[in-house]
Each structure stands twice: as structure tokens, then as C-alpha cells.
N, C-alpha and C. Protein backbone atom coordinates (compact mmCIF):
# COMPACT_ATOMS: atom_id res chain seq x y z
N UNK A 1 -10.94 -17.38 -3.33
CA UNK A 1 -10.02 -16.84 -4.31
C UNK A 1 -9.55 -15.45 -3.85
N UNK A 2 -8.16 -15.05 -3.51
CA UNK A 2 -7.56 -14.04 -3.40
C UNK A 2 -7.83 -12.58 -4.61
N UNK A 3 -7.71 -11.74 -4.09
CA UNK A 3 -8.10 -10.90 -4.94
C UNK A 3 -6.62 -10.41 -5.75
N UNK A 4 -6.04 -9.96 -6.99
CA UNK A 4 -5.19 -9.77 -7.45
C UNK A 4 -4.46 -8.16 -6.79
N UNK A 5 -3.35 -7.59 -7.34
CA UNK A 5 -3.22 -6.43 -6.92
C UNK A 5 -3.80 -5.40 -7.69
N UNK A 6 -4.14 -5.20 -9.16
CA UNK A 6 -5.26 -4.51 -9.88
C UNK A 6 -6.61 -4.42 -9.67
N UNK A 7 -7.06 -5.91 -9.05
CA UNK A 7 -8.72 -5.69 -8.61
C UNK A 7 -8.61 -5.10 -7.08
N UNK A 8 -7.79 -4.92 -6.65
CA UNK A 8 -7.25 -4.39 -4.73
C UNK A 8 -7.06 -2.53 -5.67
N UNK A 9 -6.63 -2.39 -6.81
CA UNK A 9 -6.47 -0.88 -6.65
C UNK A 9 -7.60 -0.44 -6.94
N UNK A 10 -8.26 -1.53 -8.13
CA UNK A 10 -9.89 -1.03 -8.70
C UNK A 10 -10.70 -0.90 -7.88
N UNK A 11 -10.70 -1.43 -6.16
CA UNK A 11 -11.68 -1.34 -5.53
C UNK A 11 -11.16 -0.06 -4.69
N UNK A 12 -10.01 0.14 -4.15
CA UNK A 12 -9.87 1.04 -3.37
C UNK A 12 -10.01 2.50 -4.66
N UNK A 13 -9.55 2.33 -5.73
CA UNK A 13 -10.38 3.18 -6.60
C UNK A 13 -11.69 3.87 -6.24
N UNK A 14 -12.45 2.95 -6.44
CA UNK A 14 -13.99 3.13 -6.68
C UNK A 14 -14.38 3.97 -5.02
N UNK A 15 -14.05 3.56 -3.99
CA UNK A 15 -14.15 4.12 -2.65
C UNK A 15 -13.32 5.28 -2.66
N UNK A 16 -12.12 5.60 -3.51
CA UNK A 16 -11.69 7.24 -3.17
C UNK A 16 -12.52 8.12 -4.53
N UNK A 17 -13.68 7.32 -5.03
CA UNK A 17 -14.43 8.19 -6.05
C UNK A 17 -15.41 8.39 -5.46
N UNK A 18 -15.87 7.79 -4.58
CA UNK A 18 -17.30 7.82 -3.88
C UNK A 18 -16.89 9.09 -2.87
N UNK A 19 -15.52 8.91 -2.40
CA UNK A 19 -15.66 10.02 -1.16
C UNK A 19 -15.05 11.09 -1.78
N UNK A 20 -14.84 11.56 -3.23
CA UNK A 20 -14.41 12.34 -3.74
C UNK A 20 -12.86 13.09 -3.53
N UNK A 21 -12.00 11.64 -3.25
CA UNK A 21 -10.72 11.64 -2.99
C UNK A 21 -9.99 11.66 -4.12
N UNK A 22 -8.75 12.68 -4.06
CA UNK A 22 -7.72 12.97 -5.01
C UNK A 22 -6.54 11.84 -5.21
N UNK A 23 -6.10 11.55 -3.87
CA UNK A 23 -4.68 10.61 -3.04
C UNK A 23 -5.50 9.90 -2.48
N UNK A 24 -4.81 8.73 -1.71
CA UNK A 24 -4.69 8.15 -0.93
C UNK A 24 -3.73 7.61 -0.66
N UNK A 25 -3.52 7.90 0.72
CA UNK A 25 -1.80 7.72 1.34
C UNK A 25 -1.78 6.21 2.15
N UNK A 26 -0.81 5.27 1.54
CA UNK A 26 -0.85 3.71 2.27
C UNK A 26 0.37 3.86 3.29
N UNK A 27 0.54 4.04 4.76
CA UNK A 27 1.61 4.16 5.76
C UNK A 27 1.94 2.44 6.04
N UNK A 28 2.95 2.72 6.52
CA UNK A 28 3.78 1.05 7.31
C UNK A 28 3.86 1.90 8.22
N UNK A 29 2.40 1.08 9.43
CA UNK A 29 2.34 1.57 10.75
C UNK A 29 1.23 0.55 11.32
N UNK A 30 1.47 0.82 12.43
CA UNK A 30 -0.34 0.36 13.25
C UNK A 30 -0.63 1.20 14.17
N UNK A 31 -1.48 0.85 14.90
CA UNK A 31 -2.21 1.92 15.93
C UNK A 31 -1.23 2.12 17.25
N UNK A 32 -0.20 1.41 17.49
CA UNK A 32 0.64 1.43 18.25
C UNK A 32 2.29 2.03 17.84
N UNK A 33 2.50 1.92 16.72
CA UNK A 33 4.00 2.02 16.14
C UNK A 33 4.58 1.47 16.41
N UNK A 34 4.15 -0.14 16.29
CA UNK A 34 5.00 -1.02 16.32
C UNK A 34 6.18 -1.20 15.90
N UNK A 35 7.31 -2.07 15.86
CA UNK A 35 8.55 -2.01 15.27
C UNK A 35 8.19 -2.82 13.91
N UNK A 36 7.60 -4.10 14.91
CA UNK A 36 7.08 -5.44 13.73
C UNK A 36 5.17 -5.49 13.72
N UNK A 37 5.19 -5.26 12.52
CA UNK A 37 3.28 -5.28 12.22
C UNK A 37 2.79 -6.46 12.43
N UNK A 38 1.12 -6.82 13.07
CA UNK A 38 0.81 -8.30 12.81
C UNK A 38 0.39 -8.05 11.28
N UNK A 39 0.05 -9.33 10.75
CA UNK A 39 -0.43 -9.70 9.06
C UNK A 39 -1.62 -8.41 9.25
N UNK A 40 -2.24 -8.29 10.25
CA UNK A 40 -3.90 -7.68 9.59
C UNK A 40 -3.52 -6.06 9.20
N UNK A 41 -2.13 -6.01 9.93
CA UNK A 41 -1.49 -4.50 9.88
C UNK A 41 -1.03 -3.80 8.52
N UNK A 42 -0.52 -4.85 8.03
CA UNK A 42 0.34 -4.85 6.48
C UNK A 42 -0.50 -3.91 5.66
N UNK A 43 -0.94 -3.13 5.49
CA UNK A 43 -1.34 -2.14 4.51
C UNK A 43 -0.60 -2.40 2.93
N UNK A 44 0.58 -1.93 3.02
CA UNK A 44 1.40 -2.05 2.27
C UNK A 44 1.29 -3.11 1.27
N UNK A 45 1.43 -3.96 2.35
CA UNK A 45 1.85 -5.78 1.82
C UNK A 45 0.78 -5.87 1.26
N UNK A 46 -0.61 -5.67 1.57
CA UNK A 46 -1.75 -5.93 0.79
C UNK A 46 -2.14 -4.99 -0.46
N UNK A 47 -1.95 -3.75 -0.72
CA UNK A 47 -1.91 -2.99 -1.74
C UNK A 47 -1.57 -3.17 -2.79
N UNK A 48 -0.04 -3.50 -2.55
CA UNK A 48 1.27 -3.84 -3.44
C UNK A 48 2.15 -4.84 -3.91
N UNK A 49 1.79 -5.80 -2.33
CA UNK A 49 2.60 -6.78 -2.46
C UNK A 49 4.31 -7.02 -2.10
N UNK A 50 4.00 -5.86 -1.71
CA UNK A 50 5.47 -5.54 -1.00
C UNK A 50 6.04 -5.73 0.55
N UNK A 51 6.88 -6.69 0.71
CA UNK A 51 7.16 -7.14 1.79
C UNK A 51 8.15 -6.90 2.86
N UNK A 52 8.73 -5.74 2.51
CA UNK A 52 9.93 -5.25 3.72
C UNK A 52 9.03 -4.09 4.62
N UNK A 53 9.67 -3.93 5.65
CA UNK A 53 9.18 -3.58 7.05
C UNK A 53 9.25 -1.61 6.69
N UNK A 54 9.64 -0.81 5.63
CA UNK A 54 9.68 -0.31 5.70
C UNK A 54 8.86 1.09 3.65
N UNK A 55 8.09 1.52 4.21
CA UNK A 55 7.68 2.02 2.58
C UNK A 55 6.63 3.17 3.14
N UNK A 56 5.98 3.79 1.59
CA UNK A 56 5.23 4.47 2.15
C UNK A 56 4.56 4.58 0.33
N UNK A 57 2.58 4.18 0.54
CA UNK A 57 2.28 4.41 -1.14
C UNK A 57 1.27 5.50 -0.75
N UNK A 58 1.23 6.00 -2.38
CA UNK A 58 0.18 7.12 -2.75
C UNK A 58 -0.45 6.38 -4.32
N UNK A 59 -1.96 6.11 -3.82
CA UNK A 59 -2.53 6.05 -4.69
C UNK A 59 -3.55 6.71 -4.89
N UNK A 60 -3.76 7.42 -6.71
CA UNK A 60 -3.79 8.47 -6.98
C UNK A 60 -4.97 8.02 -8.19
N UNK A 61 -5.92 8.19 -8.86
CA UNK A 61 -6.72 7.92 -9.80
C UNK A 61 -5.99 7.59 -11.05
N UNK A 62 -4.87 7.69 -11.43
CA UNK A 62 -4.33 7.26 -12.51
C UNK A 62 -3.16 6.50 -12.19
N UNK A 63 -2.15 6.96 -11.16
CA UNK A 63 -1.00 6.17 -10.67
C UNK A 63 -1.34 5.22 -9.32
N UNK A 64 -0.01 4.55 -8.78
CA UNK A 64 0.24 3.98 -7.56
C UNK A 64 1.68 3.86 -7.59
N UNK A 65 2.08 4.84 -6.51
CA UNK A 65 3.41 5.14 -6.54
C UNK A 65 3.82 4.16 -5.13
N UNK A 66 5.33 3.64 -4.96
CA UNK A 66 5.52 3.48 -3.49
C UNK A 66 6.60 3.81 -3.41
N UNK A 67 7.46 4.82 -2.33
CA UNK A 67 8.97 4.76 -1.67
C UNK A 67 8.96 3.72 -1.12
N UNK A 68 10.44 3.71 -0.71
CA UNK A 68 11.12 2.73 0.28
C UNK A 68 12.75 3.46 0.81
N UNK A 69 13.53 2.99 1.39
CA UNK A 69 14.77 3.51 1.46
C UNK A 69 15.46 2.28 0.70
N UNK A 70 16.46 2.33 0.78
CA UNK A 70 18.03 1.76 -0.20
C UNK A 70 17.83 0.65 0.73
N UNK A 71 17.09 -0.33 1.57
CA UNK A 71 17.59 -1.89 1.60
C UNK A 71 16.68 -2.30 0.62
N UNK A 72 15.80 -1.91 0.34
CA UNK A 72 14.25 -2.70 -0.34
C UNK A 72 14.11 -2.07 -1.49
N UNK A 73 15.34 -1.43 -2.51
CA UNK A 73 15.20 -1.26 -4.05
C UNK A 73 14.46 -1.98 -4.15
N UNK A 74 15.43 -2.99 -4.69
CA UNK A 74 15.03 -4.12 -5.56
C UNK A 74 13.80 -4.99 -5.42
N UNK A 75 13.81 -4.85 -4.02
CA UNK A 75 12.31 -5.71 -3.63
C UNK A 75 11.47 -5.19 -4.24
N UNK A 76 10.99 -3.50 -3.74
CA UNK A 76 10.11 -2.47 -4.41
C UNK A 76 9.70 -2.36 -5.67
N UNK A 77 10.76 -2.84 -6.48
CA UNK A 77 10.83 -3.28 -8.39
C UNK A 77 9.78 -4.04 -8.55
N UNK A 78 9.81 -5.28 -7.77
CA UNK A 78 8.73 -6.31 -8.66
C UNK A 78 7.23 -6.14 -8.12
């Protein structure tokens, strides 16, 4: 069973309480700077659920914010 995107923030929660973290910053990147990420790369995609090649989240003990630029509004919405 997949984990939802609320039990994915509740856990990364609980790990920025343990290390006595304020933020936590989610990048669209890999260890290379790729153009195109493999699946295990997707940060993003797994956080949020958000699927264009380009974003950037901050999750925060009460919020989870994400940018994007103007192709991936609308995507970014749902």
C-alpha cells in the first residue's frame, strides 16, 4: 500500500522534529543536474505529487508550500 501525500508530510514531519528543523527545502535536481530525473530522483513528485520537470517545496511545521514557473500553474493547483 502506497503511502498518501499527508502520511509522506507526517513522516517527513516527525524527522524535521527529531533533528530540530524549522524548513525543509524539496529541490528538482539529482546528484548530477540532470536535465531529465530517473523516478528514484523525483523528490518533488513524491512529496507532492507534482509532475512537471520544474518546482521547488518548503516544508515548514505548519505549511507545505511549492513554486513552479508559468508552464505548470495549473498542474501545481491540484
Amino acid at each position: 500500500m502506497s503511502k498518501t501525500g499527508p502520511q509522506k508530510l507526517e513522516e517527513l514531519r516527525l524527522l524535521m522534529f527529531e533533528q530540530n528543523l524549522d524548513g525543509y527545502i524539496v529541490l528538482h535536481g539529482d546528484a548530477h543536474q540532470s536535465e531529465y530525473l530517473a523516478p528514484c530522483d523525483e523528490r518533488i513528485g513524491y512529496i507532492s505529487g507534482f509532475k512537471g520537470s520544474n518546482g521547488l517545496c518548503l516544508v515548514t511545521m505548519e505549511d507545505a508550500l511549492m513554486w513552479t514557473d508559468g508552464r505548470y500553474y495549473l498542474a501545481a493547483e491540484q
